[in-house]
Protein backbone atom coordinates (compact mmCIF):
# COMPACT_ATOMS: atom_id res chain seq x y z
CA UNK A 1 0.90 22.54 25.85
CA UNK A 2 -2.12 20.69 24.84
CA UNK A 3 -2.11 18.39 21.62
CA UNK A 4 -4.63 18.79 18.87
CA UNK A 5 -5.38 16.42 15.74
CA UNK A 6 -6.21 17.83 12.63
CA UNK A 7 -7.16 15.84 9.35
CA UNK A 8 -7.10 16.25 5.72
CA UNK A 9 -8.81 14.41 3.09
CA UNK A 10 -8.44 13.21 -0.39
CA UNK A 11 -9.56 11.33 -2.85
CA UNK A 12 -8.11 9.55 -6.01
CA UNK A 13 -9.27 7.31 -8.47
CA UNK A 14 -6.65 3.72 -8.94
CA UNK A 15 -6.58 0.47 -10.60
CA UNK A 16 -4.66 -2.42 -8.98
CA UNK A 17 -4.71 -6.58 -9.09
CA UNK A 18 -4.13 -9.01 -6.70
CA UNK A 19 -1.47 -11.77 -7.95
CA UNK A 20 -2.39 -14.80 -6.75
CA UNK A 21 -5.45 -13.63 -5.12
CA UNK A 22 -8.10 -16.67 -5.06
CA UNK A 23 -11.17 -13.78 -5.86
CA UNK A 24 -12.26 -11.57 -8.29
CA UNK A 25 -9.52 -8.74 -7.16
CA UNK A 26 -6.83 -10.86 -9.14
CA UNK A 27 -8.32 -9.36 -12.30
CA UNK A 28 -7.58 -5.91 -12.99
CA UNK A 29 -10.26 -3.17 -11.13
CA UNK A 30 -10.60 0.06 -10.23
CA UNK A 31 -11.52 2.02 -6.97
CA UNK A 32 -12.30 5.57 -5.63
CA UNK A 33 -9.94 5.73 -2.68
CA UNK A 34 -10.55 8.30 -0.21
CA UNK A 35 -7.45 8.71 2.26
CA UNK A 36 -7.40 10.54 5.76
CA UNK A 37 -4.48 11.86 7.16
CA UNK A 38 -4.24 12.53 10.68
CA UNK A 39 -1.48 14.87 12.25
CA UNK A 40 -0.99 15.52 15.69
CA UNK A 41 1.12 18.65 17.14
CA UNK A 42 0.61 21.93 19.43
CA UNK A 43 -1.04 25.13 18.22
CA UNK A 44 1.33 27.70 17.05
CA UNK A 45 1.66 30.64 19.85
CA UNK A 46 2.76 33.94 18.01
CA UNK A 47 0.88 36.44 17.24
CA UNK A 48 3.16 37.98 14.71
CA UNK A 49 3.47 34.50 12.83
CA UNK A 50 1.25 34.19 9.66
CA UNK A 51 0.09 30.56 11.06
CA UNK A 52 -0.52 31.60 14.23
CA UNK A 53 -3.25 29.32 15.82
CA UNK A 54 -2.67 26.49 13.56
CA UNK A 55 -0.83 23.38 14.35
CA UNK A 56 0.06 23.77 10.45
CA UNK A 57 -1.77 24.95 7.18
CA UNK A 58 -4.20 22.28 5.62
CA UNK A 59 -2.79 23.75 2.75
CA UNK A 60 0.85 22.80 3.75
CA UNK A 61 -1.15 19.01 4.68
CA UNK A 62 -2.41 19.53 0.51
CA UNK A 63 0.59 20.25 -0.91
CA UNK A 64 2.56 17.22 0.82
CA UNK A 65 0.47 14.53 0.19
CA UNK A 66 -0.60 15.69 -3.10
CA UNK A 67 2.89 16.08 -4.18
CA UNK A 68 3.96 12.58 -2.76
CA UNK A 69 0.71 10.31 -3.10
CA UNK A 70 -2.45 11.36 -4.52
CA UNK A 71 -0.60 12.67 -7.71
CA UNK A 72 1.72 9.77 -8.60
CA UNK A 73 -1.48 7.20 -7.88
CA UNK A 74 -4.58 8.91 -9.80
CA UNK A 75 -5.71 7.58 -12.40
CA UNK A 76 -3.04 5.06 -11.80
CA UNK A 77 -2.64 1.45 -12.35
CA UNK A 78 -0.52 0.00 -8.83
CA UNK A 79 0.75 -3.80 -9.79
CA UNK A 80 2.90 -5.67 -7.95
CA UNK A 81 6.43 -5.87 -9.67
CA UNK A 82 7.04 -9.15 -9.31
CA UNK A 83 3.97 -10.40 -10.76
CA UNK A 84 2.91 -11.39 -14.26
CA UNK A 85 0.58 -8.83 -14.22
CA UNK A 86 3.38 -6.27 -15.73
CA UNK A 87 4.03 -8.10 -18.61
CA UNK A 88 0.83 -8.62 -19.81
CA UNK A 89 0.37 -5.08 -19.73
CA UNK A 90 3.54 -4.11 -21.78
CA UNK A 91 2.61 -7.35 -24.22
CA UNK A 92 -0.65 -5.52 -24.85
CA UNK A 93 0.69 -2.00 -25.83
CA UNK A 94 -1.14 -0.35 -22.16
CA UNK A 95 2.76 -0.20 -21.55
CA UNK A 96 2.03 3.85 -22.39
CA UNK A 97 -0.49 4.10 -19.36
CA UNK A 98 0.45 5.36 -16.04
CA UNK A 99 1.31 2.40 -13.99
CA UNK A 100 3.28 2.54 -10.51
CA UNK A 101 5.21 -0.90 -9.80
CA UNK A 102 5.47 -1.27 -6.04
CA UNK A 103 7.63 -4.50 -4.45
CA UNK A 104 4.46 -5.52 -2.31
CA UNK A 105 1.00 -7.00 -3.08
CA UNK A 106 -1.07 -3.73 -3.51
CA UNK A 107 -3.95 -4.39 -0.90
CA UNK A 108 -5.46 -1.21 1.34
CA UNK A 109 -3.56 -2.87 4.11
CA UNK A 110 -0.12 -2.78 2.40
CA UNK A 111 -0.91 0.74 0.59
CA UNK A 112 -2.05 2.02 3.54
CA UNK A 113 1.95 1.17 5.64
CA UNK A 114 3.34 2.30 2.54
CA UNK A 115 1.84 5.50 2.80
CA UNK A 116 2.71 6.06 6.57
CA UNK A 117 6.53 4.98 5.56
CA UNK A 118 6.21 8.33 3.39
CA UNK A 119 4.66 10.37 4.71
CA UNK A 120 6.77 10.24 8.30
CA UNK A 121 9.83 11.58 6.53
CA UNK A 122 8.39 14.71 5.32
CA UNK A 123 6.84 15.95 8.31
CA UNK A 124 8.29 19.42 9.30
CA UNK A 125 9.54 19.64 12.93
CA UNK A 126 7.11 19.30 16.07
CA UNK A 127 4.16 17.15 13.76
CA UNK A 128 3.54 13.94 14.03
CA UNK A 129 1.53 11.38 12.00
CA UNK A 130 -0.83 10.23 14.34
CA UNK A 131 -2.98 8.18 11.94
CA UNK A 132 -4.22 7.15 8.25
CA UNK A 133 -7.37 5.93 7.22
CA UNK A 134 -7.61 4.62 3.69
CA UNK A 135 -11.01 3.78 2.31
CA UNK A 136 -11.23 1.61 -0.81
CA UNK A 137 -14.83 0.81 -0.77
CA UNK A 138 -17.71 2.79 0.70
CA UNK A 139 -17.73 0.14 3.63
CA UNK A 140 -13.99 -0.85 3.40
CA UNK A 141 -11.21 0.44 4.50
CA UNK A 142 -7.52 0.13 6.40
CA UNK A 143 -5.79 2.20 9.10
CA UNK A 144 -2.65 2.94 10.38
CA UNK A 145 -2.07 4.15 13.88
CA UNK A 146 1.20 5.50 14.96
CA UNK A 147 0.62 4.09 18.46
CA UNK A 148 0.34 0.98 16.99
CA UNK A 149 4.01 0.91 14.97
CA UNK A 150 5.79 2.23 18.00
């Protein structure tokens, strides 16, 4: 059976900083992200199945990575947890504001695995990720290929 690739997009708005970072990105900034996710499986065969002719729903593809990233990160602040970044954040009474504490420094490149790590365990059966593309600037941006991680 012949393999197809179908991709969804999204797009969330996230502040991050870059401990340690010997630029402007160790200062606290903002991006639009846009994110591509790539699946790869067969086309569904069965006339008498609802999804017949899809490899799956782009609404199934919505509802998964809505539900695991794009909702937890908009309008989200990503720091590194083990940088000082945290505290002066709750020593300025932000503390309230939607921050997500990751164990890594939160660069595209980083997100970007991160994001691959997730998404692989909630595939349903016969999908694979095949790859993500995560755009943090209109001419920057990080991808992960499954080929590449095998």
């Amino acid at each position: 059976m012949p393999k197809v690739r179908i991709t969804k997009e999204f797009n969330f708005e996230m502040a991050h900083a870059l401990y340690g970072y010997d630029g402007p990105c160790k200062h606290i900034h903002g991006h639009s992200y846009m994110l591509a996710v790539t699946l790869i499986g067969e086309i569904l065969k069965d006339e008498t199945h609802p999804k017949n002719g899809m490899v799956i729903d782009f609404g199934d593809i919505k509802q998964m990575v809505n539900e695991l990233i794009i909702n937890p990160l908009d309008h989200s602040l990503m720091l590194n947890a083990n940088s000082p970044h945290k505290d002066l954040i709750e020593a300025s009474h932000l503390g309230h504001q939607k921050q997500v504490l990751v164990n890594y420094q939160p660069t595209c490149e980083n997100m970007v695995v991160d994001f691959a790590k997730t998404l692989i365990n909630y595939l349903p059966p016969g999908l694979r990720l095949h790859h993500l593309l995560l755009r943090e600037t209109p001419t920057s941006y990080a991808e992960w290929f499954a080929e590449d991680n095998k």
